[in-house]
N, C-alpha and C. Protein backbone atom coordinates (compact mmCIF):
# COMPACT_ATOMS: atom_id res chain seq x y z
N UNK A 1 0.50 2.42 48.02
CA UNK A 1 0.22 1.75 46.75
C UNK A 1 -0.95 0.79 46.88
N UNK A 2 -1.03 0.32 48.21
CA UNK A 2 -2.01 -0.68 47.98
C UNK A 2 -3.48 -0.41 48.02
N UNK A 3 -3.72 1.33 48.83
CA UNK A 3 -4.61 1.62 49.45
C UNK A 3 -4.91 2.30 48.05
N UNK A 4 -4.12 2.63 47.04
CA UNK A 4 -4.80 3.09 45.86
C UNK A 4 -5.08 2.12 44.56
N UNK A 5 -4.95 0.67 45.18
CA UNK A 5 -5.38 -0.35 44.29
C UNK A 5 -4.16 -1.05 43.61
N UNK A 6 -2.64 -0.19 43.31
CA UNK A 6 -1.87 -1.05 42.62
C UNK A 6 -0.93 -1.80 43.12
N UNK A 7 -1.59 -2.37 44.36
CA UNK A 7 -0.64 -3.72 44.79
C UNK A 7 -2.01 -4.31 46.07
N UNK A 8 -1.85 -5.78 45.87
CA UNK A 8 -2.75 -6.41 46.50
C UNK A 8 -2.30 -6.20 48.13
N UNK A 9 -3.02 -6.21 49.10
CA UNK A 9 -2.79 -5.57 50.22
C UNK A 9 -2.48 -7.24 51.09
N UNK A 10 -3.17 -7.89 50.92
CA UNK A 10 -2.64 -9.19 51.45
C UNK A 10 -0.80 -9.85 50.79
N UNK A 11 -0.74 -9.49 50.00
CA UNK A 11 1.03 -9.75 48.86
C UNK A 11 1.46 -8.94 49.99
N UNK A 12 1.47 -7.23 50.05
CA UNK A 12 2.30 -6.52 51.24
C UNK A 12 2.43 -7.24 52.44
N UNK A 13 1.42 -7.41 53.12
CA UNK A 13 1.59 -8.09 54.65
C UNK A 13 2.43 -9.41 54.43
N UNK A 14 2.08 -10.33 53.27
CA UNK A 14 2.91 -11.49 53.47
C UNK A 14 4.53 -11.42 53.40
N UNK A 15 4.76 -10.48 51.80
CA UNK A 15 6.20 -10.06 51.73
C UNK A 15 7.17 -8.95 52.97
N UNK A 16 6.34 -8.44 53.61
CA UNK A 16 6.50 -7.95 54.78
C UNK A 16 6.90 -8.54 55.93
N UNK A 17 6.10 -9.72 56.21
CA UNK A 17 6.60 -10.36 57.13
C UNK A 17 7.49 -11.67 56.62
N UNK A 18 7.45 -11.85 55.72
CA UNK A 18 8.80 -12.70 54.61
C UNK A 18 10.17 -12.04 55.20
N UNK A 19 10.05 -10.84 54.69
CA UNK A 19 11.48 -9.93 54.93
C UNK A 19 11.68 -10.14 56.36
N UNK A 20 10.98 -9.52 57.19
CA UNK A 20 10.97 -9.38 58.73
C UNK A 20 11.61 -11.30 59.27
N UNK A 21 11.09 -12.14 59.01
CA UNK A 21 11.46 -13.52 59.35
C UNK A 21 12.46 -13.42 58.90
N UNK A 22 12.82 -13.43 57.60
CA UNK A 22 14.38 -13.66 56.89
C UNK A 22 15.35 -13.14 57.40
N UNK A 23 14.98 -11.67 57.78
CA UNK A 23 15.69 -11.26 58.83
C UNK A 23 16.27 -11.21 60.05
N UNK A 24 15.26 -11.89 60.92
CA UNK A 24 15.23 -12.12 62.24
C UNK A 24 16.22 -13.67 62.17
N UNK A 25 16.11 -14.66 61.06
CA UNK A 25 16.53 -15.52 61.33
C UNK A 25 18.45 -15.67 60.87
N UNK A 26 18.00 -14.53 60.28
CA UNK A 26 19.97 -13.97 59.38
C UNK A 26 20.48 -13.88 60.83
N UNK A 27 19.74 -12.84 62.17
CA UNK A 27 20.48 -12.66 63.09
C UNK A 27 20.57 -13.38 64.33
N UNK A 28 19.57 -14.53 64.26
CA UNK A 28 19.61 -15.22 65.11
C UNK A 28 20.58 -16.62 64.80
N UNK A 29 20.81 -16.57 63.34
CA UNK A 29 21.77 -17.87 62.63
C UNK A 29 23.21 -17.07 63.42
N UNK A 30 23.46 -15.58 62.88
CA UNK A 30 24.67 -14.89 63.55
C UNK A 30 25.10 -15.33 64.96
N UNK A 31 23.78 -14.95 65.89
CA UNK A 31 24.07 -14.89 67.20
C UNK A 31 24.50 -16.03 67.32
N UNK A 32 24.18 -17.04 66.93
CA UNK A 32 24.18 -18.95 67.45
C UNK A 32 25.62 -19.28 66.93
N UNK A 33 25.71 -18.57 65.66
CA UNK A 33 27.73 -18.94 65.00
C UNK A 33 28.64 -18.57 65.57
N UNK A 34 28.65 -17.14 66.30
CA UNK A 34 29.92 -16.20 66.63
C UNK A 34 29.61 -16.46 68.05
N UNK A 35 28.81 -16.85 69.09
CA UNK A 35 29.41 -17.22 70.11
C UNK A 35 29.74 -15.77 71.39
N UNK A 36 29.55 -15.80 72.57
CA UNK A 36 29.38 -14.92 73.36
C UNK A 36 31.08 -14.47 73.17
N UNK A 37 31.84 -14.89 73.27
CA UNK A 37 33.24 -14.29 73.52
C UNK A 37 33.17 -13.61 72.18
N UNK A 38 32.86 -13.93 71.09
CA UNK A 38 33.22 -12.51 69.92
C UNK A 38 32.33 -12.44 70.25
N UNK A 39 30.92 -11.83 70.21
CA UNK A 39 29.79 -11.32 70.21
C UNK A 39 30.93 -9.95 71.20
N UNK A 40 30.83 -10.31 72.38
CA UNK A 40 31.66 -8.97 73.29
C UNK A 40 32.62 -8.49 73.00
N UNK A 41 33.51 -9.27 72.34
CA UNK A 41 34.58 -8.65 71.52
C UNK A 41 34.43 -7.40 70.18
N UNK A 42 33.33 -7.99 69.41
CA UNK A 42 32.87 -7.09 68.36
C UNK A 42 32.17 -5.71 68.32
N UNK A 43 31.70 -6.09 69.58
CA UNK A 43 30.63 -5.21 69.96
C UNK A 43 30.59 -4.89 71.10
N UNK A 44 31.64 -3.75 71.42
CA UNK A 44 32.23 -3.62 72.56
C UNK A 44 31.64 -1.79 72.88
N UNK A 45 31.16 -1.01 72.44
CA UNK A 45 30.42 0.03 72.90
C UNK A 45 29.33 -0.97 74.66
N UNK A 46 29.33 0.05 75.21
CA UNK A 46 28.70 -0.06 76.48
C UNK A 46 26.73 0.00 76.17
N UNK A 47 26.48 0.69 75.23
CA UNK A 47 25.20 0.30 74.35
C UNK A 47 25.14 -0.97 73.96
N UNK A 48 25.43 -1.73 72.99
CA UNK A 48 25.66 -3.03 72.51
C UNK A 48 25.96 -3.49 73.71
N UNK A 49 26.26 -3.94 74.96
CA UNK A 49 26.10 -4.83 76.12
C UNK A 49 25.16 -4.59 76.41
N UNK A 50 24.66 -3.47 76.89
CA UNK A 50 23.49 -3.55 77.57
C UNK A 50 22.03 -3.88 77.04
N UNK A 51 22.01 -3.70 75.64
CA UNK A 51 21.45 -4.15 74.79
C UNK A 51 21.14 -5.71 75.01
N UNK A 52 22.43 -6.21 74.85
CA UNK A 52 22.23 -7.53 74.87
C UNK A 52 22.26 -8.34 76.00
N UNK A 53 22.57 -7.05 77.17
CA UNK A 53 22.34 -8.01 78.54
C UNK A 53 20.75 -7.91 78.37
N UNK A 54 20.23 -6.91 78.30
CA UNK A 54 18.36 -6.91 78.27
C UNK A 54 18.10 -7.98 77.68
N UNK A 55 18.73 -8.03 76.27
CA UNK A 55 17.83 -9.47 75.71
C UNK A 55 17.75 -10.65 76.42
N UNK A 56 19.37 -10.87 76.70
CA UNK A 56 19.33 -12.05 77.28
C UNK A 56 18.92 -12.55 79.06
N UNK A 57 18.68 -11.61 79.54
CA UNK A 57 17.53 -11.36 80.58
C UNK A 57 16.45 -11.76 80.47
N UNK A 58 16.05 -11.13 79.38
CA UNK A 58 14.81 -11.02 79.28
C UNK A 58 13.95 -12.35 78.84
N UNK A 59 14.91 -12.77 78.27
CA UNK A 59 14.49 -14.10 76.76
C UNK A 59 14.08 -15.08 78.40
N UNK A 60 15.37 -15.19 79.24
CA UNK A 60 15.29 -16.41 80.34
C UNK A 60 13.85 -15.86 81.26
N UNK A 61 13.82 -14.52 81.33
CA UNK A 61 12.40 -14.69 82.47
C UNK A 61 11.49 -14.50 81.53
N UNK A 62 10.85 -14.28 80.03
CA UNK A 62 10.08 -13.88 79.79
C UNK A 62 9.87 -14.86 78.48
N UNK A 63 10.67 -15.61 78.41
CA UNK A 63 10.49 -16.24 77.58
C UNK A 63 10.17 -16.25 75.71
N UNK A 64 9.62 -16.58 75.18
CA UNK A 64 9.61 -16.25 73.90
C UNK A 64 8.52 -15.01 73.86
N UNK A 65 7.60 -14.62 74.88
CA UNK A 65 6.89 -13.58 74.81
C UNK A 65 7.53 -12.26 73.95
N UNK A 66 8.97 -12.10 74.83
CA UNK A 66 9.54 -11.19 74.07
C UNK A 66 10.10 -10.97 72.87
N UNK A 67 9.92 -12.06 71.76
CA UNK A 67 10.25 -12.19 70.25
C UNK A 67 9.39 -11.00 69.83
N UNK A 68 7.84 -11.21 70.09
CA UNK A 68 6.88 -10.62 69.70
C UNK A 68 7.02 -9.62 69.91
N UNK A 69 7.19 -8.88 70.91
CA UNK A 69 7.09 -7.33 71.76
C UNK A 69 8.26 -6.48 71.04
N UNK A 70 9.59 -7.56 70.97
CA UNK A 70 10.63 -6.87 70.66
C UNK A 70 10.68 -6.35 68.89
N UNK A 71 9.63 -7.15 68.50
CA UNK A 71 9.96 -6.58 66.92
C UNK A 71 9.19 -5.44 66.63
N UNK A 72 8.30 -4.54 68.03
CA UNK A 72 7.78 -3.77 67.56
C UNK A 72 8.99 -2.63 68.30
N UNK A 73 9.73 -2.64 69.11
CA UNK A 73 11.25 -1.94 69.65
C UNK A 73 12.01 -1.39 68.93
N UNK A 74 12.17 -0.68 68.55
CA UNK A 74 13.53 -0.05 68.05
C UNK A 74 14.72 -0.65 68.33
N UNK A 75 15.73 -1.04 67.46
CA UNK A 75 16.83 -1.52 68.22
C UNK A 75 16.47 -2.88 69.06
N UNK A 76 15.49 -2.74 69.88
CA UNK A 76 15.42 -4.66 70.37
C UNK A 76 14.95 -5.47 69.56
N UNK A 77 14.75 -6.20 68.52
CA UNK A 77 14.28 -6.97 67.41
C UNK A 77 15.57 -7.30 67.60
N UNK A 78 16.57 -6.61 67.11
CA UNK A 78 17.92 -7.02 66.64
C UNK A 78 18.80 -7.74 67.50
N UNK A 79 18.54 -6.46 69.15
CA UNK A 79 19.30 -7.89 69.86
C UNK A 79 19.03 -8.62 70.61
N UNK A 80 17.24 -8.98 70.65
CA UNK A 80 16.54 -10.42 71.15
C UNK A 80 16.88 -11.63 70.09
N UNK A 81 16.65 -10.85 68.64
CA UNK A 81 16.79 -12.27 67.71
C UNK A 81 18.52 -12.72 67.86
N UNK A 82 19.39 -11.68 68.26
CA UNK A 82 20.68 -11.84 68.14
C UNK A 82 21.07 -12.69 69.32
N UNK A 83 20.38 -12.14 70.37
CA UNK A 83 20.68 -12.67 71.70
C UNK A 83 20.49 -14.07 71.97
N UNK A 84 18.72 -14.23 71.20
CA UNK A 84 18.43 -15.80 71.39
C UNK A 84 19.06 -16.62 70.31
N UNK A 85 19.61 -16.90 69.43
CA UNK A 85 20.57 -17.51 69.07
C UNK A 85 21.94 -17.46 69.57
N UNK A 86 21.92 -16.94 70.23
CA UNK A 86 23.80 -16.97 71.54
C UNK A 86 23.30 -18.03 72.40
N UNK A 87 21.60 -17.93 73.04
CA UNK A 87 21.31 -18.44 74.47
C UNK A 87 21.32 -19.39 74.08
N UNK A 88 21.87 -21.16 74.57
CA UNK A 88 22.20 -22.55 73.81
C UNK A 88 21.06 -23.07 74.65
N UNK A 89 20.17 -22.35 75.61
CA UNK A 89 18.99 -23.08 75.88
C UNK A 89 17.74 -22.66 74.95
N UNK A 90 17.68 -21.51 74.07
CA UNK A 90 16.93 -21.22 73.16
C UNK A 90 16.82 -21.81 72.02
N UNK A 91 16.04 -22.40 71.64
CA UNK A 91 16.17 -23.66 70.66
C UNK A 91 15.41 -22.86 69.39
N UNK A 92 15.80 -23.03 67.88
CA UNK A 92 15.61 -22.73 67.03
C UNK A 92 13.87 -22.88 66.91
N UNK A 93 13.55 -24.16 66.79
CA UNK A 93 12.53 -24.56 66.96
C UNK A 93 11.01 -24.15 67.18
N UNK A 94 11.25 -23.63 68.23
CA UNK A 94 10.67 -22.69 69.50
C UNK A 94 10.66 -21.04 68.88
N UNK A 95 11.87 -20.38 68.54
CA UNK A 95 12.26 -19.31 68.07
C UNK A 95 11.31 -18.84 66.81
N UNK A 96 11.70 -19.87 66.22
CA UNK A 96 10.99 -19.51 64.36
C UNK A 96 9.21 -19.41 64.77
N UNK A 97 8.67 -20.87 65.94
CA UNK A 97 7.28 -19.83 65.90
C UNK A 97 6.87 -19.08 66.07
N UNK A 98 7.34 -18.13 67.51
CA UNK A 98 7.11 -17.02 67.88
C UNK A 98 7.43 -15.79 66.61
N UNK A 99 8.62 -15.98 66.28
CA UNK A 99 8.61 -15.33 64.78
C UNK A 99 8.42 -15.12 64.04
N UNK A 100 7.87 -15.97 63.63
CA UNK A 100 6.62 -16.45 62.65
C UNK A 100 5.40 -15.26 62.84
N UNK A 101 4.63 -15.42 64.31
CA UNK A 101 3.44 -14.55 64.74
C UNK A 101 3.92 -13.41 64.71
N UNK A 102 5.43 -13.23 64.96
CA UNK A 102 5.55 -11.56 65.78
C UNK A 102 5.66 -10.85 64.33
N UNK A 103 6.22 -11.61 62.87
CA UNK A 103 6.63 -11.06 61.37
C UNK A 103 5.23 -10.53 61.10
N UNK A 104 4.02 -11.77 60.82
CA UNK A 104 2.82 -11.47 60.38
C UNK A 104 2.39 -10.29 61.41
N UNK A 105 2.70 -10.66 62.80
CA UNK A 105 1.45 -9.15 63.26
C UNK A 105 2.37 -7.94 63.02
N UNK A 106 3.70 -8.17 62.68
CA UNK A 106 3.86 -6.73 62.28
C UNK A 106 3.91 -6.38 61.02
N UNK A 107 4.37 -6.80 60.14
CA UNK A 107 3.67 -6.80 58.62
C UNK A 107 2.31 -5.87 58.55
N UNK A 108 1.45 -6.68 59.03
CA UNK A 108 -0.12 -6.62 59.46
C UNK A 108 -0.11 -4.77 59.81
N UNK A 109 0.41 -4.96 60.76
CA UNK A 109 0.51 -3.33 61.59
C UNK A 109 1.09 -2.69 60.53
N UNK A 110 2.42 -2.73 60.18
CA UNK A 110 2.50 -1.76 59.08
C UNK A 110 1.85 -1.44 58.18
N UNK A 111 1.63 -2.56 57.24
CA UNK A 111 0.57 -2.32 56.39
C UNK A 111 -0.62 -1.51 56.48
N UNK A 112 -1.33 -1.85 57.74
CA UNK A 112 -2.07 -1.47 57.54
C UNK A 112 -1.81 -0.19 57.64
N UNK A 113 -0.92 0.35 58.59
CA UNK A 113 -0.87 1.92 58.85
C UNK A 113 -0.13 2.74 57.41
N UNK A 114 0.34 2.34 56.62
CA UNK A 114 0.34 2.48 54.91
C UNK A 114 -0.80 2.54 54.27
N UNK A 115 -1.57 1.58 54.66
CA UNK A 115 -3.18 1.69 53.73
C UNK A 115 -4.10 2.46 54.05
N UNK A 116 -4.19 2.71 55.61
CA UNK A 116 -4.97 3.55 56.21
C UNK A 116 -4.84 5.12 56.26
N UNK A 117 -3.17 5.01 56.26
CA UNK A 117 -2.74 6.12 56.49
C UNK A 117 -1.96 7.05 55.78
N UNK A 118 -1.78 5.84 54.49
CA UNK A 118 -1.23 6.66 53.62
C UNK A 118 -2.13 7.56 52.79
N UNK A 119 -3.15 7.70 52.37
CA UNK A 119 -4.02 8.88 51.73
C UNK A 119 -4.31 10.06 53.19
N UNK A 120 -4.71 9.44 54.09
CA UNK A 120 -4.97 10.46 55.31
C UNK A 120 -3.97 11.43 55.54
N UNK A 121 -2.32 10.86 55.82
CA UNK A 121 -1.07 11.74 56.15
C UNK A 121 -0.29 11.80 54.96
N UNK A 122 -1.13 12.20 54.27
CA UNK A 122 -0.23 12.17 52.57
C UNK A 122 0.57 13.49 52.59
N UNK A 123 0.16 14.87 53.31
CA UNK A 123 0.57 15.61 53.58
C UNK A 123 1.41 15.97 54.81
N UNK A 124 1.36 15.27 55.70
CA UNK A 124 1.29 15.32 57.06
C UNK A 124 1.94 14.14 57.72
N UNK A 125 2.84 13.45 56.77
CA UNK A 125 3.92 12.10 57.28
C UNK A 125 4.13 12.27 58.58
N UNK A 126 4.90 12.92 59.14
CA UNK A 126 5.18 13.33 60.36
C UNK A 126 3.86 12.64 61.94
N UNK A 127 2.59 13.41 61.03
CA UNK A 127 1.51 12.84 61.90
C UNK A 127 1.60 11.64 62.07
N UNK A 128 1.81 10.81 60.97
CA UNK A 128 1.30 9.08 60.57
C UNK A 128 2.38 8.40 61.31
N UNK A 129 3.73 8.93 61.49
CA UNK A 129 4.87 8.33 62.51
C UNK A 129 4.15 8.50 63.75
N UNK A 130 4.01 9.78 63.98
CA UNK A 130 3.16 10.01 65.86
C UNK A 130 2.52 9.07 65.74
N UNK A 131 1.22 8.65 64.78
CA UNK A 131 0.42 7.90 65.28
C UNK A 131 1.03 6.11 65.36
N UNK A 132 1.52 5.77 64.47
CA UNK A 132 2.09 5.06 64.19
C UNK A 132 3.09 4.63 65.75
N UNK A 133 3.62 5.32 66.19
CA UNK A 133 4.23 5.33 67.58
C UNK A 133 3.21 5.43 68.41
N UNK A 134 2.53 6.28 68.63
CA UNK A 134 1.40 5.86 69.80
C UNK A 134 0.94 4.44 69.87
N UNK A 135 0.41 3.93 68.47
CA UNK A 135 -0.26 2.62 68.93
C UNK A 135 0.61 1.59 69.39
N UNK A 136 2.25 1.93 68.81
CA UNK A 136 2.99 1.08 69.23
C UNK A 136 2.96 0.55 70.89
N UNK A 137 3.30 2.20 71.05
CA UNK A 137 3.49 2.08 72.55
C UNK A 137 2.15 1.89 73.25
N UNK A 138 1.25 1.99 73.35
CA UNK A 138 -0.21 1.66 73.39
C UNK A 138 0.10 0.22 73.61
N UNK A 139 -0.26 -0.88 72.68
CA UNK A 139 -0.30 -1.72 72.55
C UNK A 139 1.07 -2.69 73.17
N UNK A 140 2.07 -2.31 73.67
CA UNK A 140 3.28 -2.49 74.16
C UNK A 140 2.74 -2.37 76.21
N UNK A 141 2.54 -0.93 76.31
CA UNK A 141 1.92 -1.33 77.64
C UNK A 141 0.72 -1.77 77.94
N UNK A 142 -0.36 -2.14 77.04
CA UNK A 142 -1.27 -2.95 77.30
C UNK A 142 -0.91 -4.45 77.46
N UNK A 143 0.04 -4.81 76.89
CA UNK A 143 1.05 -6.12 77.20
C UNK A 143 1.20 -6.99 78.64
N UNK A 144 2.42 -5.39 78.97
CA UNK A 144 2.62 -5.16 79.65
C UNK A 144 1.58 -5.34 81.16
N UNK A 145 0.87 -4.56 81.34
CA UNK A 145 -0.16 -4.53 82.30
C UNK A 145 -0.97 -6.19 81.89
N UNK A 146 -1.53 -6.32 81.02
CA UNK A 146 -2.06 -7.78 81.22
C UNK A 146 -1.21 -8.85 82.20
N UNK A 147 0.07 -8.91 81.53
CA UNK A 147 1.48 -9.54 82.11
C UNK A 147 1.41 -9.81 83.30
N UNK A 148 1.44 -8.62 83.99
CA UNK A 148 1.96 -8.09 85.26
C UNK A 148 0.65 -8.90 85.96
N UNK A 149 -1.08 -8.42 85.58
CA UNK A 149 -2.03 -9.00 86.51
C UNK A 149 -2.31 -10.37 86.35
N UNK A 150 -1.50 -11.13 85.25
CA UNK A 150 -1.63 -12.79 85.18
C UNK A 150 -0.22 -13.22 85.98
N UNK A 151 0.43 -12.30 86.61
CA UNK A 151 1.45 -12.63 87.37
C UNK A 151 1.02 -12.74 88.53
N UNK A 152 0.18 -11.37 88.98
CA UNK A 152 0.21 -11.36 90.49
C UNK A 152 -0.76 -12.60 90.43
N UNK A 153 -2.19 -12.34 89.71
CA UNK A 153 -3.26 -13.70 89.89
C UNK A 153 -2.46 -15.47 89.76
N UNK A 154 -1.44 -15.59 89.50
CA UNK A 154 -0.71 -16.83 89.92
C UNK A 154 -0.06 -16.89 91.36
N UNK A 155 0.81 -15.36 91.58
CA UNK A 155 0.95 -15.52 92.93
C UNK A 155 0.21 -15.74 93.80
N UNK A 156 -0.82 -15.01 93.82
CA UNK A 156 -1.71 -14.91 94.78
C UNK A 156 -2.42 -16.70 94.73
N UNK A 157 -2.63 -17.54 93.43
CA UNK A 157 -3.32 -18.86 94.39
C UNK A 157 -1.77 -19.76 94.50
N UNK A 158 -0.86 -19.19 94.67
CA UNK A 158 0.28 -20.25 94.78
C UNK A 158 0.25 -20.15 96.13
């Protein structure tokens, strides 16, 4: 709609990442109320732990990095934002900015791959997911690899 003029393309990205925050913060208000003993109780499939052992792994060595990364995840958005409201060293505070960046750049990303891509794969949806997933993952291990060589370059002058 926007790429054919009847909706302003900046309104999408903002209401986009509106939803995406509102969201993230519905499940991170959850995680912080119900508490690790129901959290395992409720959600007792062997998926849903491991799920949320990753998050909460992850949140302590990686810090809020992974707010961002995880909202482009399938399934991890839900249980990093879920997870870091359980973790009582994860402070709201802290949470909402990273969330903040990770809503807008994905907003941003969607959108654009709607505006760009919606007249291009108008026939051919299927394509616009592939691509749509490539850059994900693209841009996920380019992360990744940066990560890793601002790791070793600290080890190495420690």
């Amino acid at each position: 709609l926007s790429a054919s003029g009847d909706m302003y393309f900046p309104l999408v990205v903002l209401a986009g990442a509106a939803g995406a925050v509102i969201g993230d913060n519905i499940s991170f208000g959850i995680g912080h109320l119900v508490g690790e003993r129901t959290v395992k109780r409720l959600l007792r499939t062997e998926k849903w732990h491991r799920r949320l052992d990753w998050a909460e792994r992850t949140l302590h060595e990686r810090g809020a990095y992974i707010i961002i990364i995880a909202r482009f995840i399938p399934g991890g958005r839900t249980a990093v934002t879920f997870s870091a409201g359980d973790v009582q060293s994860f402070r709201w505070r802290r949470f909402i900015v990273y969330d903040l960046v990770a809503g807008v750049l994905w907003a941003t990303y969607a959108a654009s791959l709607g505006y760009f891509g919606g007249k291009t794969f108008e026939d051919h949806p299927f394509w616009g997911l592939g691509l749509a997933l490539a850059i994900a993952l693209t841009l996920g291990l380019l992360v990744e690899v940066v990560r890793h060589q601002l790791k070793r370059r600290r080890e190495r002058a420690a």
